[in-house]
N, C-alpha and C. Protein backbone atom coordinates (compact mmCIF):
# COMPACT_ATOMS: atom_id res chain seq x y z
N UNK A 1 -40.12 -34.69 -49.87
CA UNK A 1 -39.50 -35.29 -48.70
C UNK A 1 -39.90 -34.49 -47.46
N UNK A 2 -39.74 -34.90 -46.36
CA UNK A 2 -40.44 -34.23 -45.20
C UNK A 2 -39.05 -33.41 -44.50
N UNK A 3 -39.89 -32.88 -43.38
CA UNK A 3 -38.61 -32.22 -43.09
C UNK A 3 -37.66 -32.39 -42.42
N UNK A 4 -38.56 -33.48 -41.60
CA UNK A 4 -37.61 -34.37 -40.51
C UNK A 4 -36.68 -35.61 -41.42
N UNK A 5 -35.61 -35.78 -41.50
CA UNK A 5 -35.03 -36.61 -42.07
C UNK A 5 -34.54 -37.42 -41.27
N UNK A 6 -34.46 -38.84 -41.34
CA UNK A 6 -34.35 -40.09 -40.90
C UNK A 6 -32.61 -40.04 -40.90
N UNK A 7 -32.39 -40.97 -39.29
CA UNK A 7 -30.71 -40.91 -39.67
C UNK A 7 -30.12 -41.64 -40.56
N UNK A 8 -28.76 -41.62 -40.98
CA UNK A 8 -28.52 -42.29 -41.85
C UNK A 8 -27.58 -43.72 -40.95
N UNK A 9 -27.87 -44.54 -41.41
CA UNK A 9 -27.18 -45.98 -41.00
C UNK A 9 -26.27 -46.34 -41.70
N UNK A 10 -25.72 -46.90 -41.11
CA UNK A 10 -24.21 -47.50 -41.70
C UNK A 10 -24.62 -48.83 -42.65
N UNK A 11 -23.70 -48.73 -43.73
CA UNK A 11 -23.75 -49.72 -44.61
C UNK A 11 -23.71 -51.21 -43.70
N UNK A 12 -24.88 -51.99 -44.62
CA UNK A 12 -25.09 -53.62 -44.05
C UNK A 12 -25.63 -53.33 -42.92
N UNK A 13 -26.52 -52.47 -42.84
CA UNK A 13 -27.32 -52.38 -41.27
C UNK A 13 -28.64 -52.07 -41.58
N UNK A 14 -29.91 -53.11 -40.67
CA UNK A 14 -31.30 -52.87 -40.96
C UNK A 14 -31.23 -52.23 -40.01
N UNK A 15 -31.19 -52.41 -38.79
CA UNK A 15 -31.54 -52.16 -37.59
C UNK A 15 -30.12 -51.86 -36.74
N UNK A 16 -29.89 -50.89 -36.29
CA UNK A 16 -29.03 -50.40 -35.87
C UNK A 16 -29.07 -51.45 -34.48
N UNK A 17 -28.13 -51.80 -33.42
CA UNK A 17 -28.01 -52.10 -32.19
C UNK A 17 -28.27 -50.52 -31.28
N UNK A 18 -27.82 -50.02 -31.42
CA UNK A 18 -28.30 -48.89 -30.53
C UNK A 18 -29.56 -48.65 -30.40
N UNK A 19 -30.29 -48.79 -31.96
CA UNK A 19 -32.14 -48.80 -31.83
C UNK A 19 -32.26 -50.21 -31.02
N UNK A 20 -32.63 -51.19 -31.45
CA UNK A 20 -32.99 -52.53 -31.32
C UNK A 20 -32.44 -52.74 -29.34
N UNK A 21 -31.41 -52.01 -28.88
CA UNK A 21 -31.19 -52.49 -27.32
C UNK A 21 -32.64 -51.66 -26.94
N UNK A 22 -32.98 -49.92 -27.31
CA UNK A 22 -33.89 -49.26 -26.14
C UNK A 22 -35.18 -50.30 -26.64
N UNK A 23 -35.35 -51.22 -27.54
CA UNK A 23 -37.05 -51.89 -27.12
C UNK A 23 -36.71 -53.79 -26.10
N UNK A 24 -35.43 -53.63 -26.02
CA UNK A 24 -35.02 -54.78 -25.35
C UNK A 24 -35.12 -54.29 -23.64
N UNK A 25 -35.64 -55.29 -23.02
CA UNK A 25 -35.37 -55.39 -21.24
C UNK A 25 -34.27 -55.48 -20.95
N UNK A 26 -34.08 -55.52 -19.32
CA UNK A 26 -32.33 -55.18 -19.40
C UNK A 26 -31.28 -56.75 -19.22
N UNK A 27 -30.56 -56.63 -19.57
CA UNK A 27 -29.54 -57.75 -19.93
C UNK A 27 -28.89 -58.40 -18.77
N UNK A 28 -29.50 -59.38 -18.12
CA UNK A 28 -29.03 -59.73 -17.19
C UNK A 28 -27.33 -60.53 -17.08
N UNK A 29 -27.17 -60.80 -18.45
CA UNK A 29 -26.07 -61.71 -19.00
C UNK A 29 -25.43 -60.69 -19.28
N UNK A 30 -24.71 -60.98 -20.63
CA UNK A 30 -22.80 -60.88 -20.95
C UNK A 30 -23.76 -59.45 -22.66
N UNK A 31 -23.73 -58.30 -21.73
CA UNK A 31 -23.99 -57.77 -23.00
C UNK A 31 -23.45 -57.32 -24.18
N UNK A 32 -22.39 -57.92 -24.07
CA UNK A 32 -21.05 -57.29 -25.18
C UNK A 32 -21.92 -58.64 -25.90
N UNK A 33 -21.78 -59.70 -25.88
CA UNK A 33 -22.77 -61.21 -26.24
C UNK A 33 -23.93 -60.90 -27.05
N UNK A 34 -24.54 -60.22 -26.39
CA UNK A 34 -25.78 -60.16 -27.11
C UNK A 34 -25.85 -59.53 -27.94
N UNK A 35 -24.82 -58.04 -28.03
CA UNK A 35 -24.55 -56.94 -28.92
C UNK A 35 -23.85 -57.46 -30.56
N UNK A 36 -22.91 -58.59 -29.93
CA UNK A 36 -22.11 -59.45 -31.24
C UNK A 36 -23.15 -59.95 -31.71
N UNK A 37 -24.19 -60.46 -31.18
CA UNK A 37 -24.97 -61.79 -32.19
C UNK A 37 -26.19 -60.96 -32.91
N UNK A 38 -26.58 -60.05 -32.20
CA UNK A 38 -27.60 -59.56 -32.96
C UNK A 38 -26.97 -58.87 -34.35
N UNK A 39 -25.70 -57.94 -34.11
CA UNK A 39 -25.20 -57.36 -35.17
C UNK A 39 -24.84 -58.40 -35.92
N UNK A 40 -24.37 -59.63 -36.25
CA UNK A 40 -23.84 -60.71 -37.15
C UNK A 40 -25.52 -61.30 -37.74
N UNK A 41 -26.67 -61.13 -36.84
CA UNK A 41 -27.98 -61.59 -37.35
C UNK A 41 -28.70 -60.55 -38.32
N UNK A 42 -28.00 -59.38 -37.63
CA UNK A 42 -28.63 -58.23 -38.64
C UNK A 42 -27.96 -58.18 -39.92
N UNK A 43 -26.26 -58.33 -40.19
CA UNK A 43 -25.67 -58.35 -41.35
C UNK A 43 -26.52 -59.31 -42.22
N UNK A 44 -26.51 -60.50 -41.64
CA UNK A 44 -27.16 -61.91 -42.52
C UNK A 44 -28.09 -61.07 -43.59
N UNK A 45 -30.03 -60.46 -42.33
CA UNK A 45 -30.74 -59.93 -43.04
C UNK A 45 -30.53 -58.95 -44.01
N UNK A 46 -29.80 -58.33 -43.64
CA UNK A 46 -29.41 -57.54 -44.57
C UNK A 46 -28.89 -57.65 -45.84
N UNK A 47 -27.89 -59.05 -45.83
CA UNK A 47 -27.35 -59.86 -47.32
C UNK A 47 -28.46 -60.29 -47.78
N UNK A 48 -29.13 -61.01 -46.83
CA UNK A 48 -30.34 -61.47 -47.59
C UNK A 48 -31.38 -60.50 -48.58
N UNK A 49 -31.81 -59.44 -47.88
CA UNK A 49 -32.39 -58.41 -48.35
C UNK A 49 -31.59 -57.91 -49.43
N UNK A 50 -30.64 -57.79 -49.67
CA UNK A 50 -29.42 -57.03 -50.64
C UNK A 50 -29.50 -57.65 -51.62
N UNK A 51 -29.26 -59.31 -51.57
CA UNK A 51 -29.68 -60.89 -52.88
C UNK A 51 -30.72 -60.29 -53.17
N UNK A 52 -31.52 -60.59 -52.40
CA UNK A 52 -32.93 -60.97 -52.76
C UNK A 52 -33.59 -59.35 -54.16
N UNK A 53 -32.95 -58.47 -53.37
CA UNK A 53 -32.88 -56.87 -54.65
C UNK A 53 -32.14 -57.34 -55.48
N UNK A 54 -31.60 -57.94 -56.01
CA UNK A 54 -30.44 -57.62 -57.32
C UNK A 54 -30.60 -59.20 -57.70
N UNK A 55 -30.89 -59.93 -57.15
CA UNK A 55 -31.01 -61.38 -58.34
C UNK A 55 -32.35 -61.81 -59.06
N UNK A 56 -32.91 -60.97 -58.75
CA UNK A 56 -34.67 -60.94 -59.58
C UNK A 56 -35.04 -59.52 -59.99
């Protein structure tokens, strides 16, 4: 293992929102909005990814 170790993320999370806002431009709208939908889009992938390991 290297020496730099990767942070650890919270369960049901690919992509953290804190990563995923610094490659986003800035939010001209309702950013509490954008913060809910991406985290409810990221859970999804993440179930998906989670099925998709354990039923094959």
């Amino acid at each position: 293992m290297s020496d730099q170790q990767q942070p650890k993320k919270r369960p049901g999370v690919c992509i953290p929102w804190e990563e995923k806002r610094k490659e986003l431009p800035e939010i001209a709208g309702d950013a509490e909005l954008v913060k809910r939908v991406w985290e409810e889009t990221d859970a999804l992938a993440y179930t998906y990814v989670w099925h998709c390991l354990v039923s094959f």
